[in-house]
PDB file of N, CA and C in Angstrom:
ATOM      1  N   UNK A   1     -59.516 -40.408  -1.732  1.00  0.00           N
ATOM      2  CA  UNK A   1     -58.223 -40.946  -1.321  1.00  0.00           C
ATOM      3  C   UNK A   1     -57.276 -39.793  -1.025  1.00  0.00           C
ATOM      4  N   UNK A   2     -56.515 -39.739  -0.177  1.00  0.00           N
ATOM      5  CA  UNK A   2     -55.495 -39.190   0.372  1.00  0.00           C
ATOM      6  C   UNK A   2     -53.849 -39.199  -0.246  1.00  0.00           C
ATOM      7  N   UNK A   3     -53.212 -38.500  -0.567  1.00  0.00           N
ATOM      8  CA  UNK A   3     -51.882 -38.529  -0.952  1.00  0.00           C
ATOM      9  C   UNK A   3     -50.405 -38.384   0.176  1.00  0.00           C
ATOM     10  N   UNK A   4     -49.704 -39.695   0.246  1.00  0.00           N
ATOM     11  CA  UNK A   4     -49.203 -39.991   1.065  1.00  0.00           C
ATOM     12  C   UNK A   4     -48.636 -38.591   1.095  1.00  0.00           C
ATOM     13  N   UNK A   5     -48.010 -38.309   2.486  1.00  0.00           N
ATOM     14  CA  UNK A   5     -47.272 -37.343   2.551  1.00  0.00           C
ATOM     15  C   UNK A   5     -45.642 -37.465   2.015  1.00  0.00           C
ATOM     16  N   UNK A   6     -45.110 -36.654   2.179  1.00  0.00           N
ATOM     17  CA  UNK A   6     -43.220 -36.460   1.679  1.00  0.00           C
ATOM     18  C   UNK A   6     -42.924 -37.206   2.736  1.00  0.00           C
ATOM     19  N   UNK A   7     -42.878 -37.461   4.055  1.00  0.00           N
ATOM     20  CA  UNK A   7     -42.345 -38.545   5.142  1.00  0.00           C
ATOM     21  C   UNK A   7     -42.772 -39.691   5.356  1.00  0.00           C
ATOM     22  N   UNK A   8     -43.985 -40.204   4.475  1.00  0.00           N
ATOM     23  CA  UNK A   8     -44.586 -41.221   4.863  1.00  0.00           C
ATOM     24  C   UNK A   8     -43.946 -42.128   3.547  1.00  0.00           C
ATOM     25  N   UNK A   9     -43.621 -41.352   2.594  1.00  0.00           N
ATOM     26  CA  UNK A   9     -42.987 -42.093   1.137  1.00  0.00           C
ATOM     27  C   UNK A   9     -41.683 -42.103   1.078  1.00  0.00           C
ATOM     28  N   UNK A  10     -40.554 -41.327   2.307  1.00  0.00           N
ATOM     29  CA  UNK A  10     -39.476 -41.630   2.378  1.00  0.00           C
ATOM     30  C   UNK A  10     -39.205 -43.078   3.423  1.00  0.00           C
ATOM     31  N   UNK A  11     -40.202 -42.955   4.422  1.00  0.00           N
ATOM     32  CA  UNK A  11     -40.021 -44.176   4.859  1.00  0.00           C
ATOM     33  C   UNK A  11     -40.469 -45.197   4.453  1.00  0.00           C
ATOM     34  N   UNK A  12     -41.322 -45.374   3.533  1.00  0.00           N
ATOM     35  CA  UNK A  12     -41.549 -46.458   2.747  1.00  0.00           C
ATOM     36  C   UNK A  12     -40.295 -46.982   1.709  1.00  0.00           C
ATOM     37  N   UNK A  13     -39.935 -46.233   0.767  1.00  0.00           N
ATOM     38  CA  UNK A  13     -38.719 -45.720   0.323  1.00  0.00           C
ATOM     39  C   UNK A  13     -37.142 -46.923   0.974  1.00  0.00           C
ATOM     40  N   UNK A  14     -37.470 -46.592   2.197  1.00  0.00           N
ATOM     41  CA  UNK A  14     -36.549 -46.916   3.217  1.00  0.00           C
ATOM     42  C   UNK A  14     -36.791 -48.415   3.055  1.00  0.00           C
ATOM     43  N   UNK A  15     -37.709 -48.548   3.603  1.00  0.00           N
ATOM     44  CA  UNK A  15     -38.634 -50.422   4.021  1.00  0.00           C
ATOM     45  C   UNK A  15     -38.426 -50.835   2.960  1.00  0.00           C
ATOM     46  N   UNK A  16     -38.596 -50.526   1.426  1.00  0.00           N
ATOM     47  CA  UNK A  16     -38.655 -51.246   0.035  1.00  0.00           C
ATOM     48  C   UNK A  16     -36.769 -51.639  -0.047  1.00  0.00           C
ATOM     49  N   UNK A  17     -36.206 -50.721   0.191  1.00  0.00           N
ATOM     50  CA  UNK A  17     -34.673 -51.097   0.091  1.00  0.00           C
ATOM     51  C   UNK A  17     -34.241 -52.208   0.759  1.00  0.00           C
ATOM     52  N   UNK A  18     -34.727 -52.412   2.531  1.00  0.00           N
ATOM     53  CA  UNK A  18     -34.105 -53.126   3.520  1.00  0.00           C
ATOM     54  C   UNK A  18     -34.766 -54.490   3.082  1.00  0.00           C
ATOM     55  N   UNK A  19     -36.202 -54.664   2.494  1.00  0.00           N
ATOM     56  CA  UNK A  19     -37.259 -56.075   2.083  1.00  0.00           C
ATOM     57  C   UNK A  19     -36.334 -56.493   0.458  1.00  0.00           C
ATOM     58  N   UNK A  20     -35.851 -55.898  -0.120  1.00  0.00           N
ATOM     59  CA  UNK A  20     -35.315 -55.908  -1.948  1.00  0.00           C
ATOM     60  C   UNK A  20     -34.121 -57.133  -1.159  1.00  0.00           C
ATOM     61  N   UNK A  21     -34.466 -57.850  -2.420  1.00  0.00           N
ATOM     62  CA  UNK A  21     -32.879 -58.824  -2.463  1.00  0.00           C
ATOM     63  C   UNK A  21     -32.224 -58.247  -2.439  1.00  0.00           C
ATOM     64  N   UNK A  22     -30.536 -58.593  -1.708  1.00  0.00           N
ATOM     65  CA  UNK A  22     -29.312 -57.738  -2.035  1.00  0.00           C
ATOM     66  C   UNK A  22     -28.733 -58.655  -3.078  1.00  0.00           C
ATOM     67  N   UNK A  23     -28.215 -57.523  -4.208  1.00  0.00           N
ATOM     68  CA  UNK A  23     -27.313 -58.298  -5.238  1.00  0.00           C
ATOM     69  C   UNK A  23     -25.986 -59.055  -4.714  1.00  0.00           C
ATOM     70  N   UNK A  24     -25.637 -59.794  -5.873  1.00  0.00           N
ATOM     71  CA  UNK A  24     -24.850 -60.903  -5.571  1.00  0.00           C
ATOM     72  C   UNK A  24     -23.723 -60.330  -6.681  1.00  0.00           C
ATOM     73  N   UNK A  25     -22.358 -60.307  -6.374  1.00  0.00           N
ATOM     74  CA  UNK A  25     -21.516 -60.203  -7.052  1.00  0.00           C
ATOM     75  C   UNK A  25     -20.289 -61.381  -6.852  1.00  0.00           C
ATOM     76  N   UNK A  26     -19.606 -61.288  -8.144  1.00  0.00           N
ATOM     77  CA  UNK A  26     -18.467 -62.547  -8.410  1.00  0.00           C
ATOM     78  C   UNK A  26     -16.933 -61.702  -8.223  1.00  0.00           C
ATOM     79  N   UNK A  27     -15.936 -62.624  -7.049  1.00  0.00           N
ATOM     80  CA  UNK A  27     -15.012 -61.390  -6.754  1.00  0.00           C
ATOM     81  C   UNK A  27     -14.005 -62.413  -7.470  1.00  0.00           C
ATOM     82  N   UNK A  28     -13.312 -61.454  -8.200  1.00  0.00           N
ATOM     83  CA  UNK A  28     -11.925 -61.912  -8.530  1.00  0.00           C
ATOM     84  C   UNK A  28     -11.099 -61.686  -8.022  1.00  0.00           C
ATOM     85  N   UNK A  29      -9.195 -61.857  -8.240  1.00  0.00           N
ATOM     86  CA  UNK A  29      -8.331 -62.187  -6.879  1.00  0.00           C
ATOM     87  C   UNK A  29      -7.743 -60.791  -7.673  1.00  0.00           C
ATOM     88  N   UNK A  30      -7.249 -59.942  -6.978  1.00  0.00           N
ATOM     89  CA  UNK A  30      -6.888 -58.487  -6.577  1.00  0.00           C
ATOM     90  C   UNK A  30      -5.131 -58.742  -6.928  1.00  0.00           C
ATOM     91  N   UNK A  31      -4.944 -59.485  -6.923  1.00  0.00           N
ATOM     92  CA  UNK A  31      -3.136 -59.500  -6.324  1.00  0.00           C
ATOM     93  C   UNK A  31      -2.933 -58.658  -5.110  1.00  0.00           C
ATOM     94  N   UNK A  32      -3.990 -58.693  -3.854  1.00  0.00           N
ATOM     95  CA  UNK A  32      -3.677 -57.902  -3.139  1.00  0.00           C
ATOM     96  C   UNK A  32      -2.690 -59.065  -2.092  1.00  0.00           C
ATOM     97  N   UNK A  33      -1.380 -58.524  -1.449  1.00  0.00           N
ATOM     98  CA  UNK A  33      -0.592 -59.977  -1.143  1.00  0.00           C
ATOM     99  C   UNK A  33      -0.488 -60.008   0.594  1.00  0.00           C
ATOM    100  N   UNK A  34      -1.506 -58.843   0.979  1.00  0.00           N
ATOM    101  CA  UNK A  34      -1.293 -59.123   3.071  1.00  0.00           C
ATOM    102  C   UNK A  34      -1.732 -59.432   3.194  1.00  0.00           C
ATOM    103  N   UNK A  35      -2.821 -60.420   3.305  1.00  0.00           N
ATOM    104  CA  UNK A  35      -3.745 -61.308   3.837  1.00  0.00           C
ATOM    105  C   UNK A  35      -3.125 -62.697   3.330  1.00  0.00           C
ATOM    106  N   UNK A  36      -3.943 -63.851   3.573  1.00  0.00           N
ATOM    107  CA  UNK A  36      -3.244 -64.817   3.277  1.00  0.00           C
ATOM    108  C   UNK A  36      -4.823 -65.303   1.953  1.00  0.00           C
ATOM    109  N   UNK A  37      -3.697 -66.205   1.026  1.00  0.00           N
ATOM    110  CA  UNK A  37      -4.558 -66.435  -0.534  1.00  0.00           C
ATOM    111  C   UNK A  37      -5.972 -66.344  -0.489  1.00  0.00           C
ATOM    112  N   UNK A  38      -6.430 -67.123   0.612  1.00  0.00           N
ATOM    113  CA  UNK A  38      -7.901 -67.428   0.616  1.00  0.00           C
ATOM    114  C   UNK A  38      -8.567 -66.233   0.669  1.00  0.00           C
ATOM    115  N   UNK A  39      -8.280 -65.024   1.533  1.00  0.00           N
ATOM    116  CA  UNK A  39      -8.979 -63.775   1.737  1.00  0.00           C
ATOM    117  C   UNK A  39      -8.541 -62.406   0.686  1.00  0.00           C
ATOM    118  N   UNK A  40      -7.973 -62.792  -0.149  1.00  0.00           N
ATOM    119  CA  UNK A  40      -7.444 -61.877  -1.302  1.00  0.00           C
ATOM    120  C   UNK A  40      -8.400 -61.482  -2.364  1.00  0.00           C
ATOM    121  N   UNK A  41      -9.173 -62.306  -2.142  1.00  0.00           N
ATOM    122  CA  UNK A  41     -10.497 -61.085  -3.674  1.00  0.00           C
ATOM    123  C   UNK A  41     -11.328 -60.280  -2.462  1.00  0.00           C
ATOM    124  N   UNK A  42     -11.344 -60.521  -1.282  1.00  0.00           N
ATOM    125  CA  UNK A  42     -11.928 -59.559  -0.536  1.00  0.00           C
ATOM    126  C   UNK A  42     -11.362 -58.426  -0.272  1.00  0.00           C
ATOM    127  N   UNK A  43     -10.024 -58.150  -0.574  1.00  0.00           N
ATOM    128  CA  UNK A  43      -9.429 -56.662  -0.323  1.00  0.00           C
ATOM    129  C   UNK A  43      -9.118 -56.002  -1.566  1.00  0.00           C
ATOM    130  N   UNK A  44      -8.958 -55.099  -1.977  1.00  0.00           N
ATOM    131  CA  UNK A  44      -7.974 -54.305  -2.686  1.00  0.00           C
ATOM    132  C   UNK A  44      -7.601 -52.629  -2.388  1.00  0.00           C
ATOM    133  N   UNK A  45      -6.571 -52.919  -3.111  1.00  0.00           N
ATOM    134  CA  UNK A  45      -6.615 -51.020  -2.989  1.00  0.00           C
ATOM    135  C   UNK A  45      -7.012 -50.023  -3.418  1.00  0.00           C
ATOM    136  N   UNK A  46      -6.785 -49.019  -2.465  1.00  0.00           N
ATOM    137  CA  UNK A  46      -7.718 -47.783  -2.422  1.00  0.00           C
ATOM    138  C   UNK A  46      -6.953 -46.867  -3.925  1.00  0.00           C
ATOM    139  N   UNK A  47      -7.757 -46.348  -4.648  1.00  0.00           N
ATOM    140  CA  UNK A  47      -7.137 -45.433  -5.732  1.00  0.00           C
ATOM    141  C   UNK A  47      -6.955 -44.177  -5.635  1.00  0.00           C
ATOM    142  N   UNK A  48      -7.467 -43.447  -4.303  1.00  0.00           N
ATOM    143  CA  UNK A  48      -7.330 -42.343  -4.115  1.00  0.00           C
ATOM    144  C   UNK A  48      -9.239 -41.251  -4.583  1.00  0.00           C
ATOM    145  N   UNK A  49      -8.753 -40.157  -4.407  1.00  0.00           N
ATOM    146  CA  UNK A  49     -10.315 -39.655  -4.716  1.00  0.00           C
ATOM    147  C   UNK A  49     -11.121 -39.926  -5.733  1.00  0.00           C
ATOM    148  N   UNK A  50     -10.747 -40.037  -6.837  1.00  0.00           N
ATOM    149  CA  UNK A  50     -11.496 -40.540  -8.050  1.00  0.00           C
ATOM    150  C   UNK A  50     -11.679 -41.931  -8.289  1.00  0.00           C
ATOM    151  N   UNK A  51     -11.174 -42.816  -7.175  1.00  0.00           N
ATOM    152  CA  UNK A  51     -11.796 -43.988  -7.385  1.00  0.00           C
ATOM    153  C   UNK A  51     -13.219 -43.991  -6.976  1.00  0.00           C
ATOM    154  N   UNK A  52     -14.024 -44.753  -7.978  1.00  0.00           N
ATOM    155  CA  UNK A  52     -15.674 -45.060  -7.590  1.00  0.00           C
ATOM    156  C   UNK A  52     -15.938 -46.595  -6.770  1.00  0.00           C
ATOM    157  N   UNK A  53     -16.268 -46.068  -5.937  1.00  0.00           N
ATOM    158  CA  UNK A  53     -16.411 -47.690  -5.158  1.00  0.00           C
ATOM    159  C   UNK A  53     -17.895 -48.122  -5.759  1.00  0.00           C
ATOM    160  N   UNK A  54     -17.629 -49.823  -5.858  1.00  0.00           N
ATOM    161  CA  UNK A  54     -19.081 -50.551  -6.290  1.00  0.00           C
ATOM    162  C   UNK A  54     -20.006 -50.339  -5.000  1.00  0.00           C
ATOM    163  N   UNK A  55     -21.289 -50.526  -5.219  1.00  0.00           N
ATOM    164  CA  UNK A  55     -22.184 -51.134  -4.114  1.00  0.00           C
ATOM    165  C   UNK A  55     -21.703 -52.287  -2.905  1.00  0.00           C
ATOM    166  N   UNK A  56     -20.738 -53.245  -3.555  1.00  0.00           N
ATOM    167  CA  UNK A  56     -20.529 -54.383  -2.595  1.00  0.00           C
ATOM    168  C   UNK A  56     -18.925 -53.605  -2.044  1.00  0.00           C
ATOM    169  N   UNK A  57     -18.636 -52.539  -1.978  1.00  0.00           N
ATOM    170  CA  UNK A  57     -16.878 -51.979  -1.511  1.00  0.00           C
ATOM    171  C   UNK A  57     -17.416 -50.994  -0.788  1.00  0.00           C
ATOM    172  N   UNK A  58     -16.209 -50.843   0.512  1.00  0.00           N
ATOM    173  CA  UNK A  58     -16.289 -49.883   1.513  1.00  0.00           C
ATOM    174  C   UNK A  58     -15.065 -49.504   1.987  1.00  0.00           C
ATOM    175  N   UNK A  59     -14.400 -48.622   2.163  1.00  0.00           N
ATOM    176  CA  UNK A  59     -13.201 -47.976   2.215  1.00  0.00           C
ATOM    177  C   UNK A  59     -13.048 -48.334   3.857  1.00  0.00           C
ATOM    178  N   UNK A  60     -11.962 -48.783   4.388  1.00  0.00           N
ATOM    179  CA  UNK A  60     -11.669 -48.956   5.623  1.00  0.00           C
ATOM    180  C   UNK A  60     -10.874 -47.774   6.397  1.00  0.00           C
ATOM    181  N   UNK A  61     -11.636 -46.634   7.217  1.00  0.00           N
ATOM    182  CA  UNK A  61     -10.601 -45.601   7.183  1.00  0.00           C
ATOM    183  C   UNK A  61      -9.821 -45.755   8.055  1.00  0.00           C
ATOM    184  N   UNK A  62      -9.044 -46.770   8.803  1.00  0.00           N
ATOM    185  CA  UNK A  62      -7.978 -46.614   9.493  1.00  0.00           C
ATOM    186  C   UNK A  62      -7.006 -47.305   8.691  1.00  0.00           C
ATOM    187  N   UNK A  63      -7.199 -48.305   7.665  1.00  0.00           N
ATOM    188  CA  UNK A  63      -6.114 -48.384   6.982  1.00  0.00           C
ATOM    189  C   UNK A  63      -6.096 -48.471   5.241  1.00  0.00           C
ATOM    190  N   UNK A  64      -7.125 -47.451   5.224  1.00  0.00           N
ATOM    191  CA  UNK A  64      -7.628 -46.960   3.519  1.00  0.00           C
ATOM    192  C   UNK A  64      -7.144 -48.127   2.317  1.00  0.00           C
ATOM    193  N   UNK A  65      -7.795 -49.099   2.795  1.00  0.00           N
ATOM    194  CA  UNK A  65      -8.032 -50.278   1.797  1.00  0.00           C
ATOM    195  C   UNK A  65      -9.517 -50.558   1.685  1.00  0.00           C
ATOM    196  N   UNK A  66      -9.828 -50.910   0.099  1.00  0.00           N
ATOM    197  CA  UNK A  66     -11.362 -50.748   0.138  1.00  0.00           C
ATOM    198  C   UNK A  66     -11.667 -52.639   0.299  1.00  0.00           C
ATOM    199  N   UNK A  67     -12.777 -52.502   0.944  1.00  0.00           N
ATOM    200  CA  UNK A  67     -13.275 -54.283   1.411  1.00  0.00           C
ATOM    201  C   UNK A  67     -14.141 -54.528   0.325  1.00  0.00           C
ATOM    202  N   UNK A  68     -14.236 -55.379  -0.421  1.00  0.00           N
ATOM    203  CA  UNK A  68     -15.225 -56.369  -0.992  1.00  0.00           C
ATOM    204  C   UNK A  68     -15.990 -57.176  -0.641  1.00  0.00           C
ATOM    205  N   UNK A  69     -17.304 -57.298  -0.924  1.00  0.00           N
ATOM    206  CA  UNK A  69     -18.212 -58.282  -0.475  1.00  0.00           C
ATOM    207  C   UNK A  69     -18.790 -59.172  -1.588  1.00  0.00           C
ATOM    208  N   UNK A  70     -19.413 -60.372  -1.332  1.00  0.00           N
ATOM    209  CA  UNK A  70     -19.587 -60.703  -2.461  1.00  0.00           C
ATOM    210  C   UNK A  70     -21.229 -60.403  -2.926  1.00  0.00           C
ATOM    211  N   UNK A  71     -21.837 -59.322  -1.777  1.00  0.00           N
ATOM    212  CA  UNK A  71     -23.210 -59.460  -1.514  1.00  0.00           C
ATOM    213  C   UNK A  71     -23.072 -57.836  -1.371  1.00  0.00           C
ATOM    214  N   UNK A  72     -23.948 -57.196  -1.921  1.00  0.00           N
ATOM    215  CA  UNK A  72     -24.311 -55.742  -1.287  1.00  0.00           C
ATOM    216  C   UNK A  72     -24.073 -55.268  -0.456  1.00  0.00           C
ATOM    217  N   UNK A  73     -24.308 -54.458  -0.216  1.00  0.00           N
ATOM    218  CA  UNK A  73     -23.099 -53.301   1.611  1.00  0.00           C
ATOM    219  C   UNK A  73     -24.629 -52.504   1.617  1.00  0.00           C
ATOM    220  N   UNK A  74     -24.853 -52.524   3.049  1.00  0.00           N
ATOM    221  CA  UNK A  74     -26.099 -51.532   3.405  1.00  0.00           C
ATOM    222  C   UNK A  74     -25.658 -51.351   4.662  1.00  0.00           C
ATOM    223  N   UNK A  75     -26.276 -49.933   4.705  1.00  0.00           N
ATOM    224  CA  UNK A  75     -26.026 -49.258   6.398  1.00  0.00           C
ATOM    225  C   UNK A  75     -26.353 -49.546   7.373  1.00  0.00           C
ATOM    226  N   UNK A  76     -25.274 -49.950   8.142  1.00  0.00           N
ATOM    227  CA  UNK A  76     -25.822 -51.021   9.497  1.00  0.00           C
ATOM    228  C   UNK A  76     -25.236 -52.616   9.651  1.00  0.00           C
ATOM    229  N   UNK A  77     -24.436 -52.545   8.159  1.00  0.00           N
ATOM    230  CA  UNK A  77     -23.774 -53.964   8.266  1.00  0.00           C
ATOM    231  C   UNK A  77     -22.573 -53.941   9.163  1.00  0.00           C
ATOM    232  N   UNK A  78     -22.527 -55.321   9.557  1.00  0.00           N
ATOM    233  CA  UNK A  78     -21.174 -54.719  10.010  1.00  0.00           C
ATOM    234  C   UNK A  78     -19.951 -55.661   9.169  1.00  0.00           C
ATOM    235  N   UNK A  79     -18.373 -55.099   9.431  1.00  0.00           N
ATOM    236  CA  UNK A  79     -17.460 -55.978   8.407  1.00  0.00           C
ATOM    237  C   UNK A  79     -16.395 -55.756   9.387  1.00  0.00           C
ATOM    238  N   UNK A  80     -15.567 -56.861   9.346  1.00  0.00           N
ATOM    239  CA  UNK A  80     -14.215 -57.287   9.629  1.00  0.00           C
ATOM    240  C   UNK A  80     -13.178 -56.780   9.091  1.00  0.00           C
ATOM    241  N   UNK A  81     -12.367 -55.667   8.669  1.00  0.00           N
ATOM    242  CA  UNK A  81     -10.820 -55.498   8.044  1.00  0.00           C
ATOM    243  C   UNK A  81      -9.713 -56.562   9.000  1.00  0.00           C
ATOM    244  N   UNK A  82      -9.498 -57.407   8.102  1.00  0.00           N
ATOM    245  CA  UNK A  82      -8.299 -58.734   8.481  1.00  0.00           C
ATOM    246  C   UNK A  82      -6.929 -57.681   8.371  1.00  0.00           C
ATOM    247  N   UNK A  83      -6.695 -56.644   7.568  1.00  0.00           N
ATOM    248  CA  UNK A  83      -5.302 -56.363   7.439  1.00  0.00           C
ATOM    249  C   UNK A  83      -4.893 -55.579   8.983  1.00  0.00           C
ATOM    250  N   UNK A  84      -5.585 -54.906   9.359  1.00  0.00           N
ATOM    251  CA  UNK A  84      -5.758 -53.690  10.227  1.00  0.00           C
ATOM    252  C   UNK A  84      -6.552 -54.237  11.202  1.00  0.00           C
ATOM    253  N   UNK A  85      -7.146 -54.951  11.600  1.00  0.00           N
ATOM    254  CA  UNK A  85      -8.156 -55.855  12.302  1.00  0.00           C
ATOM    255  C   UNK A  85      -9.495 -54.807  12.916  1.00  0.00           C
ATOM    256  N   UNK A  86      -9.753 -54.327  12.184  1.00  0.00           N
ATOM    257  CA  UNK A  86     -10.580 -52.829  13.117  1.00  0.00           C
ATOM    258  C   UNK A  86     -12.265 -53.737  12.085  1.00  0.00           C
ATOM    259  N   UNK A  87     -12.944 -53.079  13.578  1.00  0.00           N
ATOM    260  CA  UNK A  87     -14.617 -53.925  13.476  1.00  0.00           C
ATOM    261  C   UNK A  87     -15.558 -52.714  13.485  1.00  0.00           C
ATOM    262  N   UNK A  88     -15.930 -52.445  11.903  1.00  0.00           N
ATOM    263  CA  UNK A  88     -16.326 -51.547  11.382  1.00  0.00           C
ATOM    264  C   UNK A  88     -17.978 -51.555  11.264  1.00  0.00           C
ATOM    265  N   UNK A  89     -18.714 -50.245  11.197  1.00  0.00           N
ATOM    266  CA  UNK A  89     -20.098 -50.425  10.597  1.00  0.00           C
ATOM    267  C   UNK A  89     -20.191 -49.818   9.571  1.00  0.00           C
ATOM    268  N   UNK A  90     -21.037 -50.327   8.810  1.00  0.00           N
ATOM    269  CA  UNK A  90     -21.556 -49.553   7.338  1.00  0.00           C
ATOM    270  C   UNK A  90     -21.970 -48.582   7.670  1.00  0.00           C
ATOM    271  N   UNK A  91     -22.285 -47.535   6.927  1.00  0.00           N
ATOM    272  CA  UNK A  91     -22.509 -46.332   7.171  1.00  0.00           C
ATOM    273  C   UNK A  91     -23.106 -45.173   5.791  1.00  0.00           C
ATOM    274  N   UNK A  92     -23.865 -44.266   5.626  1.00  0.00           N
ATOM    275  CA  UNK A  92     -24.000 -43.385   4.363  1.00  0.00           C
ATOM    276  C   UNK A  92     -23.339 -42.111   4.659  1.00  0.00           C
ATOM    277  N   UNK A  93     -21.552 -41.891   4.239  1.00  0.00           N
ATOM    278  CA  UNK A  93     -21.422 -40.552   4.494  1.00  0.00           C
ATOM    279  C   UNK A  93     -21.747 -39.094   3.552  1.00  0.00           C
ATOM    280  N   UNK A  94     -20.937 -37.939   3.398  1.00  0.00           N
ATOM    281  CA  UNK A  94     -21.917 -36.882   2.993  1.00  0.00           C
ATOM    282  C   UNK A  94     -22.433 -36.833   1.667  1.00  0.00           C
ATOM    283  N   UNK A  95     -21.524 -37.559   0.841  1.00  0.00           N
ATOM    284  CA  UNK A  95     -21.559 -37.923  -0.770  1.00  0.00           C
ATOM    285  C   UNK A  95     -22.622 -38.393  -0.609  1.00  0.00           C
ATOM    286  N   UNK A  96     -22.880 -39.312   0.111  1.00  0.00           N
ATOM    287  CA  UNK A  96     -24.202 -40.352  -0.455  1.00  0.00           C
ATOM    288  C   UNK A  96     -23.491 -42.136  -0.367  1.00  0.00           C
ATOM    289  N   UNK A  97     -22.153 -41.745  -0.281  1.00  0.00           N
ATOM    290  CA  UNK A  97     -21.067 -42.897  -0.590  1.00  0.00           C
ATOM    291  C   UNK A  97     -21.180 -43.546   0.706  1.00  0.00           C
ATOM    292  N   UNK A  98     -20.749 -45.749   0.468  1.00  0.00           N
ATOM    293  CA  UNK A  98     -21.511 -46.240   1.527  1.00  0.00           C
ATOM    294  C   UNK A  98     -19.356 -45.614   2.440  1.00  0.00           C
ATOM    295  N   UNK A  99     -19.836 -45.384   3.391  1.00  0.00           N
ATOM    296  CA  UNK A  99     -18.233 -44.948   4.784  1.00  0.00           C
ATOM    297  C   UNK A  99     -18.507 -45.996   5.508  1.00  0.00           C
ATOM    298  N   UNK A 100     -17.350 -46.525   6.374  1.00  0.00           N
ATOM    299  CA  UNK A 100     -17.312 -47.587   7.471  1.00  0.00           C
ATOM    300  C   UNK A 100     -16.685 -46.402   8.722  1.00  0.00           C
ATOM    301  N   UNK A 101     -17.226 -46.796   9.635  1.00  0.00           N
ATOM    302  CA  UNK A 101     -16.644 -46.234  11.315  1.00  0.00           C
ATOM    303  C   UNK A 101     -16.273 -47.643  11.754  1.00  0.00           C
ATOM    304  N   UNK A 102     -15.872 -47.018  12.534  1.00  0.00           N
ATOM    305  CA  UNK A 102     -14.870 -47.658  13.972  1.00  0.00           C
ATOM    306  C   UNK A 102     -16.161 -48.323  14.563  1.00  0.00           C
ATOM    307  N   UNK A 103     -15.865 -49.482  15.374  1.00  0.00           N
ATOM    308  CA  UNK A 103     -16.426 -49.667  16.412  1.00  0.00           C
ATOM    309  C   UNK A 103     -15.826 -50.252  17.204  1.00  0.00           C
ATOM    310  N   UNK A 104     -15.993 -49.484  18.464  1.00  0.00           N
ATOM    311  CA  UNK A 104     -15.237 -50.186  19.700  1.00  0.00           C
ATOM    312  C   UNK A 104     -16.285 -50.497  20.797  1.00  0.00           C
ATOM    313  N   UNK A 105     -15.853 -51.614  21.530  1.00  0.00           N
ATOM    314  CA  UNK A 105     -16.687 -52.129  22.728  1.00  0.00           C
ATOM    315  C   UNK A 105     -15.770 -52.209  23.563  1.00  0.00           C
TER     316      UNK A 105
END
């Protein structure tokens, strides 16, 4: 038998993440107050550098409020910011941390 190589076990690696259930999380209401009631456990604010974002949060960088999901964040999703209206993709920036970009059409 043969031992996979270092590229053949990162892309596997890869495939096991995208096939894995995404976790499910329970959002509570933020008191965040620009959106209207119904969309308020989906936003809150940003704490600055030492805040740790969860798995299901992604920092919106045009108007540095972090988004909540109630489902996991993986690279390639895409998300809506309602405050700022900007149509973002998931993303892994240099940390390792999940970043959102811009997208424009």
């Amino acid at each position: 038998m043969t031992e996979p190589r270092p590229e053949e076990s990162r892309e596997t690696d890869q495939d096991d993440s995208q096939e894995r259930p995404r976790q499910r999380f329970v959002l509570e209401d933020t008191g965040f107050d620009e959106v209207p009631k119904k969309y308020r456990r989906f936003y809150r604010r940003w704490d600055g550098p030492s805040d740790i974002l969860a798995p299901n949060e992604v920092l919106c960088p045009v108007c540095r409020l972090v988004m909540r999901s109630t489902r996991e964040l993986r690279p390639g999703d895409r998300l809506y910011c309602m405050p700022c209206m900007s149509r973002l993709i998931v993303g892994v920036g240099d940390g390792g941390r999940l970043e959102a970009t811009v997208h424009y059409e």
